[in-house]
N, C-alpha and C. Protein backbone atom coordinates (compact mmCIF):
# COMPACT_ATOMS: atom_id res chain seq x y z
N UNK A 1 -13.68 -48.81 21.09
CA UNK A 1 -14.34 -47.55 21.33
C UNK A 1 -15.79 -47.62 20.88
N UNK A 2 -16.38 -46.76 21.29
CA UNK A 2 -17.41 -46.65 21.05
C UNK A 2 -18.09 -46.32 19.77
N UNK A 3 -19.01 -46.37 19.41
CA UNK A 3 -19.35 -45.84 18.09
C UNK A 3 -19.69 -43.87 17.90
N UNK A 4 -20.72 -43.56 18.84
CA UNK A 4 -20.21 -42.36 19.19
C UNK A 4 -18.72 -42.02 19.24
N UNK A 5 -17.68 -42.51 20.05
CA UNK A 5 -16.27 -41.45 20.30
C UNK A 5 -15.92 -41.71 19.16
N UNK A 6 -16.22 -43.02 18.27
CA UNK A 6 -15.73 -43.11 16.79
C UNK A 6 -16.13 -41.68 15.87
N UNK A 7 -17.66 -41.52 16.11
CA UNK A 7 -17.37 -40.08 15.17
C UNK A 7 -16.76 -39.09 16.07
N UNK A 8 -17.05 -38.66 16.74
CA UNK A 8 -16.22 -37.28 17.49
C UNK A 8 -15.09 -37.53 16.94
N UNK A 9 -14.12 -38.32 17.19
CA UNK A 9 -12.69 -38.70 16.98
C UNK A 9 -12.54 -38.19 15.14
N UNK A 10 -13.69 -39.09 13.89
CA UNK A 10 -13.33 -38.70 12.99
C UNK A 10 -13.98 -37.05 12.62
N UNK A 11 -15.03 -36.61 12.95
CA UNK A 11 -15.30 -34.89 12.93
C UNK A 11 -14.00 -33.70 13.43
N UNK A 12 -13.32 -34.70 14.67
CA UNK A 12 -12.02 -33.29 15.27
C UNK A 12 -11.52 -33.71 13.56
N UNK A 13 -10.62 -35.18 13.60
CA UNK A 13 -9.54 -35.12 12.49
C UNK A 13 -10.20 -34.27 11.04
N UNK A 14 -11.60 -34.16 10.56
CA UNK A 14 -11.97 -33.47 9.24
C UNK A 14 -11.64 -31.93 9.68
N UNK A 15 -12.00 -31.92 11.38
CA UNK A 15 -12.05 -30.15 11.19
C UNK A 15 -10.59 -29.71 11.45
N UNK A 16 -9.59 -30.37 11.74
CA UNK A 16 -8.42 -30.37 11.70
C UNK A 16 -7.55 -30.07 10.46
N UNK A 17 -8.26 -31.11 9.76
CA UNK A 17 -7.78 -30.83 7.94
C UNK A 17 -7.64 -29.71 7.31
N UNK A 18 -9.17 -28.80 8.09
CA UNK A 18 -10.12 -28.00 7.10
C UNK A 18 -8.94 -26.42 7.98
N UNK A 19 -8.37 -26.79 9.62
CA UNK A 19 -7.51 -26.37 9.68
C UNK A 19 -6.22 -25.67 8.96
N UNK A 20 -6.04 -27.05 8.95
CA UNK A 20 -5.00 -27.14 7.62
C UNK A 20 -4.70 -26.01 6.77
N UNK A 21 -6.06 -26.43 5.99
CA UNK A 21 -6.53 -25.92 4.66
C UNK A 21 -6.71 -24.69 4.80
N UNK A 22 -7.07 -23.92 6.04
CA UNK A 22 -7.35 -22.44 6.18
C UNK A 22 -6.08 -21.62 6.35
N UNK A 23 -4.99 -22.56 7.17
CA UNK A 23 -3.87 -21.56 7.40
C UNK A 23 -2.71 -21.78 6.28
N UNK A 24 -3.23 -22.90 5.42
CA UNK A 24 -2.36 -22.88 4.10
C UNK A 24 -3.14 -21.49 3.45
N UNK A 25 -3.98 -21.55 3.14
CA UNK A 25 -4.43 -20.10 2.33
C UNK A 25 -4.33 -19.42 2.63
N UNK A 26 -4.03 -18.91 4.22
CA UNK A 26 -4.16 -17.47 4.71
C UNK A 26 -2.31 -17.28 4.36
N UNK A 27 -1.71 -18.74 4.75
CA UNK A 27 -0.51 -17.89 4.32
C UNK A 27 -0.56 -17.45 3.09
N UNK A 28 -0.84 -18.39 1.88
CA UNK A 28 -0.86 -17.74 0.73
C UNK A 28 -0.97 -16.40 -0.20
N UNK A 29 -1.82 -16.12 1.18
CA UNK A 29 -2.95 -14.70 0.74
C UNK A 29 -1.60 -13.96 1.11
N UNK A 30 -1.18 -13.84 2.51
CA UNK A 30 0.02 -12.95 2.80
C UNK A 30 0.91 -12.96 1.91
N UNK A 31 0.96 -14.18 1.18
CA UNK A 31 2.32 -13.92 0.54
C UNK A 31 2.19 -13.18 -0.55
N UNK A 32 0.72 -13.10 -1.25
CA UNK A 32 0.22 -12.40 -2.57
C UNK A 32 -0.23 -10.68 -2.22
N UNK A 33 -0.61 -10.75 -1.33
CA UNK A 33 -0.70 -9.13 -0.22
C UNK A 33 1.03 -8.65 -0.14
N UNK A 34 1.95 -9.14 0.27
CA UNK A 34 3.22 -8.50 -0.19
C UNK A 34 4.01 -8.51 -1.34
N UNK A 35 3.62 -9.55 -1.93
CA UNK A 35 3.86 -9.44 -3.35
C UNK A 35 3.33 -7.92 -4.12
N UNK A 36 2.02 -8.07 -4.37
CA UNK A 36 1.50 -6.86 -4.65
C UNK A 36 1.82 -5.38 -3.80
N UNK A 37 2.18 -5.37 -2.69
CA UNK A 37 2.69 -4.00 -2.05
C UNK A 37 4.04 -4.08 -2.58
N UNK A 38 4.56 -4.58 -2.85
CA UNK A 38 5.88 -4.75 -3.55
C UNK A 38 6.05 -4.47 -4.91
N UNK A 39 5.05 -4.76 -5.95
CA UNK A 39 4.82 -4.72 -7.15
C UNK A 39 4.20 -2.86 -7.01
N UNK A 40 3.67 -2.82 -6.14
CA UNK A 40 3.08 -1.34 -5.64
C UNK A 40 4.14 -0.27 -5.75
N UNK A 41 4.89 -0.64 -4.73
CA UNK A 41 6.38 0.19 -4.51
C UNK A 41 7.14 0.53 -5.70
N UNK A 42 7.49 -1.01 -6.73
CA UNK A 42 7.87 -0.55 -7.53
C UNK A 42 7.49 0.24 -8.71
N UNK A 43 6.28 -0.07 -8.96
CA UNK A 43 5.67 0.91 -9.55
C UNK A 43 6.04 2.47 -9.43
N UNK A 44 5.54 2.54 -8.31
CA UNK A 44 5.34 4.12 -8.05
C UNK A 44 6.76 4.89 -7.79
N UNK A 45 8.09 4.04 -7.54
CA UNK A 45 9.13 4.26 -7.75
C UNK A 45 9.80 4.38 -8.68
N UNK A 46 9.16 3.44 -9.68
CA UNK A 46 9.77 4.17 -11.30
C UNK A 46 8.80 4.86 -11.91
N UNK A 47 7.60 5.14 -11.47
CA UNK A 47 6.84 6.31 -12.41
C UNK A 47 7.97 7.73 -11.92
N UNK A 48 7.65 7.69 -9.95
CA UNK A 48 8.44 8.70 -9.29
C UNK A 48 9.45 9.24 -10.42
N UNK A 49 10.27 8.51 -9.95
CA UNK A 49 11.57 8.21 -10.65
C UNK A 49 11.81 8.76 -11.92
N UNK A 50 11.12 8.23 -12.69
CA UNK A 50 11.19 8.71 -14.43
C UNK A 50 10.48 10.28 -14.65
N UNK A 51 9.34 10.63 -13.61
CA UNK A 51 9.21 11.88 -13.66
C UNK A 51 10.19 12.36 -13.10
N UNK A 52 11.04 12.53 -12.06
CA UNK A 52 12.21 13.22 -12.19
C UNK A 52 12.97 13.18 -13.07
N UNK A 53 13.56 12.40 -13.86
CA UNK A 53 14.48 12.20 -14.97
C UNK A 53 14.13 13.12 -15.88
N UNK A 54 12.75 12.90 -16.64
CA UNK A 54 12.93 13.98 -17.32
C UNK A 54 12.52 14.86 -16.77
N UNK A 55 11.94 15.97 -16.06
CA UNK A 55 11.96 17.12 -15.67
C UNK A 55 13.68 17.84 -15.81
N UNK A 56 14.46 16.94 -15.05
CA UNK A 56 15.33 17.19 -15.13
C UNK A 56 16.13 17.47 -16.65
N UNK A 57 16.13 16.19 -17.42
CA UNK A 57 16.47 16.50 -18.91
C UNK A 57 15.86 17.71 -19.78
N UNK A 58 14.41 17.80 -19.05
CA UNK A 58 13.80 19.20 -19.55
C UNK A 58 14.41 20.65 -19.25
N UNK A 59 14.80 20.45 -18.34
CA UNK A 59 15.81 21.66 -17.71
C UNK A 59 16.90 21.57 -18.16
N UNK A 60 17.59 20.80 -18.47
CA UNK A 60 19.18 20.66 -19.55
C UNK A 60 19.78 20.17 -18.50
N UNK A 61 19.29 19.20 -17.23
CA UNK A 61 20.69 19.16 -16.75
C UNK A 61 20.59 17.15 -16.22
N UNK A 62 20.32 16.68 -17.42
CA UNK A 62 20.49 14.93 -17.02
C UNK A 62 21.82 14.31 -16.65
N UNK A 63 22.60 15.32 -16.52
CA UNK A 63 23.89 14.48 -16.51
C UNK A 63 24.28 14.49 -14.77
N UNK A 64 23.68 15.61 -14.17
CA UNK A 64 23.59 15.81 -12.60
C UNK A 64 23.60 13.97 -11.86
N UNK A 65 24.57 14.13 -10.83
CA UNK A 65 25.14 12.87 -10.20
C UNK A 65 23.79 12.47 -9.17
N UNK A 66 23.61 10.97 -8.66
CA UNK A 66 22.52 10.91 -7.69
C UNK A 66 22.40 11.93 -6.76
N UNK A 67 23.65 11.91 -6.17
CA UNK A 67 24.15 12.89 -4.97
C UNK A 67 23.42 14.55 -5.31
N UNK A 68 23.90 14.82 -6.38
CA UNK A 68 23.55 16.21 -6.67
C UNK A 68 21.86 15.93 -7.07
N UNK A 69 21.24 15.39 -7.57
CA UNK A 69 19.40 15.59 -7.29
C UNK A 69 19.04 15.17 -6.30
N UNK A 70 19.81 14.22 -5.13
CA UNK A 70 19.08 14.38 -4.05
C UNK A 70 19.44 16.14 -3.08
N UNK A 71 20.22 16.42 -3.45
CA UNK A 71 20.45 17.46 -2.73
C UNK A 71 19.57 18.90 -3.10
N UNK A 72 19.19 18.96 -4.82
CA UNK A 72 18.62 19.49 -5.25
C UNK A 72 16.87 19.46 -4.77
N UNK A 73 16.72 18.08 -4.93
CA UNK A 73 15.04 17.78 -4.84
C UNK A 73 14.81 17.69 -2.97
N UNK A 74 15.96 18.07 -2.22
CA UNK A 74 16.09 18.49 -0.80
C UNK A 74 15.92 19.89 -0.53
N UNK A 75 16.45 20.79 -1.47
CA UNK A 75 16.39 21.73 -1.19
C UNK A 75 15.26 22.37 -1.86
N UNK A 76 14.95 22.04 -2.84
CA UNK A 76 13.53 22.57 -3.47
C UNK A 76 11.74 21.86 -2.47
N UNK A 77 12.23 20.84 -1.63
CA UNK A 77 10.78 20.10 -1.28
C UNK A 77 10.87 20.74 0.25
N UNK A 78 11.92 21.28 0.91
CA UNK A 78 12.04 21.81 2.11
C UNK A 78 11.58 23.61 1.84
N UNK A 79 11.57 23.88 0.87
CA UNK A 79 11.05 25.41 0.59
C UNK A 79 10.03 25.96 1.86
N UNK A 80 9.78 26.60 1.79
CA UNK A 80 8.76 27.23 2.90
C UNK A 80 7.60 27.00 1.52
N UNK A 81 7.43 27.71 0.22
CA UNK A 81 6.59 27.28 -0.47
C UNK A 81 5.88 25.80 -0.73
N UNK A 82 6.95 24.90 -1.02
CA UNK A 82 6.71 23.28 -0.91
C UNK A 82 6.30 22.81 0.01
N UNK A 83 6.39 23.54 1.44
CA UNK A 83 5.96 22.82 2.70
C UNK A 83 4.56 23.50 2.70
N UNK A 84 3.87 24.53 1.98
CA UNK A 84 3.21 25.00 2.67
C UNK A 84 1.68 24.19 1.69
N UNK A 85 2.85 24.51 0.44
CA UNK A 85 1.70 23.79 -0.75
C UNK A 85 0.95 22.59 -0.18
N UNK A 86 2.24 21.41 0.16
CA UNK A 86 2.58 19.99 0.60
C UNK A 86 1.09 19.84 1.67
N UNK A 87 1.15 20.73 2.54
CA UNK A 87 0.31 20.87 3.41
C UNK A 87 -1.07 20.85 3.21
N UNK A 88 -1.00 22.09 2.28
CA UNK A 88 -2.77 22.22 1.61
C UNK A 88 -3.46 20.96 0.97
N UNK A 89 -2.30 20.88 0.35
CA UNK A 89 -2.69 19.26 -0.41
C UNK A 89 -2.92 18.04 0.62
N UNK A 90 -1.98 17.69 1.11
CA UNK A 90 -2.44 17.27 2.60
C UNK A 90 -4.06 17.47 3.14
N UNK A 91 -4.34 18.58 3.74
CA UNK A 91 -5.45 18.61 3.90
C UNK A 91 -6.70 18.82 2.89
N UNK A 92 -6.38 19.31 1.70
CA UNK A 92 -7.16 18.59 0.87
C UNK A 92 -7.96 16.91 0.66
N UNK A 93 -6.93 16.29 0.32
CA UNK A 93 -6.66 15.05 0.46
C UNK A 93 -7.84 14.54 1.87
N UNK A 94 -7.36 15.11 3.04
CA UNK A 94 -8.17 14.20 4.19
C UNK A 94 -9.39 14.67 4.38
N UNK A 95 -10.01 16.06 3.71
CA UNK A 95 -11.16 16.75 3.73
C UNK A 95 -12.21 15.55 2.87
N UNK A 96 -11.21 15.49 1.75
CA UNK A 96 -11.83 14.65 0.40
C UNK A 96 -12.47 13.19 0.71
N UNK A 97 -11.33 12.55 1.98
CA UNK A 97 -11.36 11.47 2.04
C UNK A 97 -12.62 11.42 3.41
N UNK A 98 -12.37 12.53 4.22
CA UNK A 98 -13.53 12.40 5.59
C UNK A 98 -14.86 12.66 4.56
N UNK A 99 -14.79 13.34 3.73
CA UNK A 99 -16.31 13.55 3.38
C UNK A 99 -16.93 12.04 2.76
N UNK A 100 -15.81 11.35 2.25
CA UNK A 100 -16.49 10.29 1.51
C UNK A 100 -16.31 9.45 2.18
N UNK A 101 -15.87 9.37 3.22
CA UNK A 101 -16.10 8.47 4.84
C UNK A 101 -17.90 8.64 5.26
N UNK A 102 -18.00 10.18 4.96
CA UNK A 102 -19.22 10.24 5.96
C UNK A 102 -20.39 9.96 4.82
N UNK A 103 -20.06 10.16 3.50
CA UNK A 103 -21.04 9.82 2.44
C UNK A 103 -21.34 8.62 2.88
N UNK A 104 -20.25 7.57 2.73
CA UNK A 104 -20.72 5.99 2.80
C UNK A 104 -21.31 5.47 3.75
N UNK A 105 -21.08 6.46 5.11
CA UNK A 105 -21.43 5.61 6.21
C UNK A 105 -22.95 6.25 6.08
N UNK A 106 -23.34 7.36 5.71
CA UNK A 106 -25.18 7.88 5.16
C UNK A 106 -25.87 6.72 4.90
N UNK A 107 -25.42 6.51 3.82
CA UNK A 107 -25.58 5.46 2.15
C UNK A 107 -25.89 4.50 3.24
N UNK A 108 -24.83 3.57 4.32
CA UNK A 108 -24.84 2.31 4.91
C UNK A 108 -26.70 3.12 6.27
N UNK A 109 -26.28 4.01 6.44
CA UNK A 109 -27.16 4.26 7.74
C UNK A 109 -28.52 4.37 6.80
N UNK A 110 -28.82 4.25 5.85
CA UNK A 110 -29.85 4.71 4.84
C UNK A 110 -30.78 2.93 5.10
């Protein structure tokens, strides 16, 4: 071969490597991106969680079966009050979040 196709030939095989090397890390990254949404979940499932517990023990009644606080925390979050609160907060929340959408994009247009 030539001396030219000699490098072409060794530049594909380095950028091939470097291949490699990119979709080894990207898996990596995925695997540390669900790790952490996972570590996320659980989190916020036993903070959840433990604030119900005691609320409940605060009220005198910890001994209530799974069955009976899901039925309870069903019938108290379906309220016409809870839905309506749920809501405000809701749009609270996306008012809060569009305004500081449009702050940043100022700041960037600045």
């Amino acid at each position: 071969m030539t001396k030219r196709m000699d490098q072409l030939l060794e530049k594909q095989k380095k950028l091939q490597e470097k291949m490699q090397q990119a979709e080894a890390e990207e898996k990596a990254l995925q695997k540390q991106i669900k790790e952490l949404a996972r570590s996320e979940r659980t989190h916020r499932l036993c903070t959840r969680g433990g604030y119900v517990e005691k609320l409940l023990t605060d009220l005198g009644a910890p001994e209530l079966s799974d069955e009976e606080v899901f039925e309870h925390l069903h019938y108290a979050l379906n309220t016409p009050y809870a839905k309506t609160h749920l809501a405000n907060l809701l749009e609270s929340k996306r008012k809060a979040a569009a305004e500081a959408e449009g702050t940043e994009a100022g700041s960037l247009a600045d």
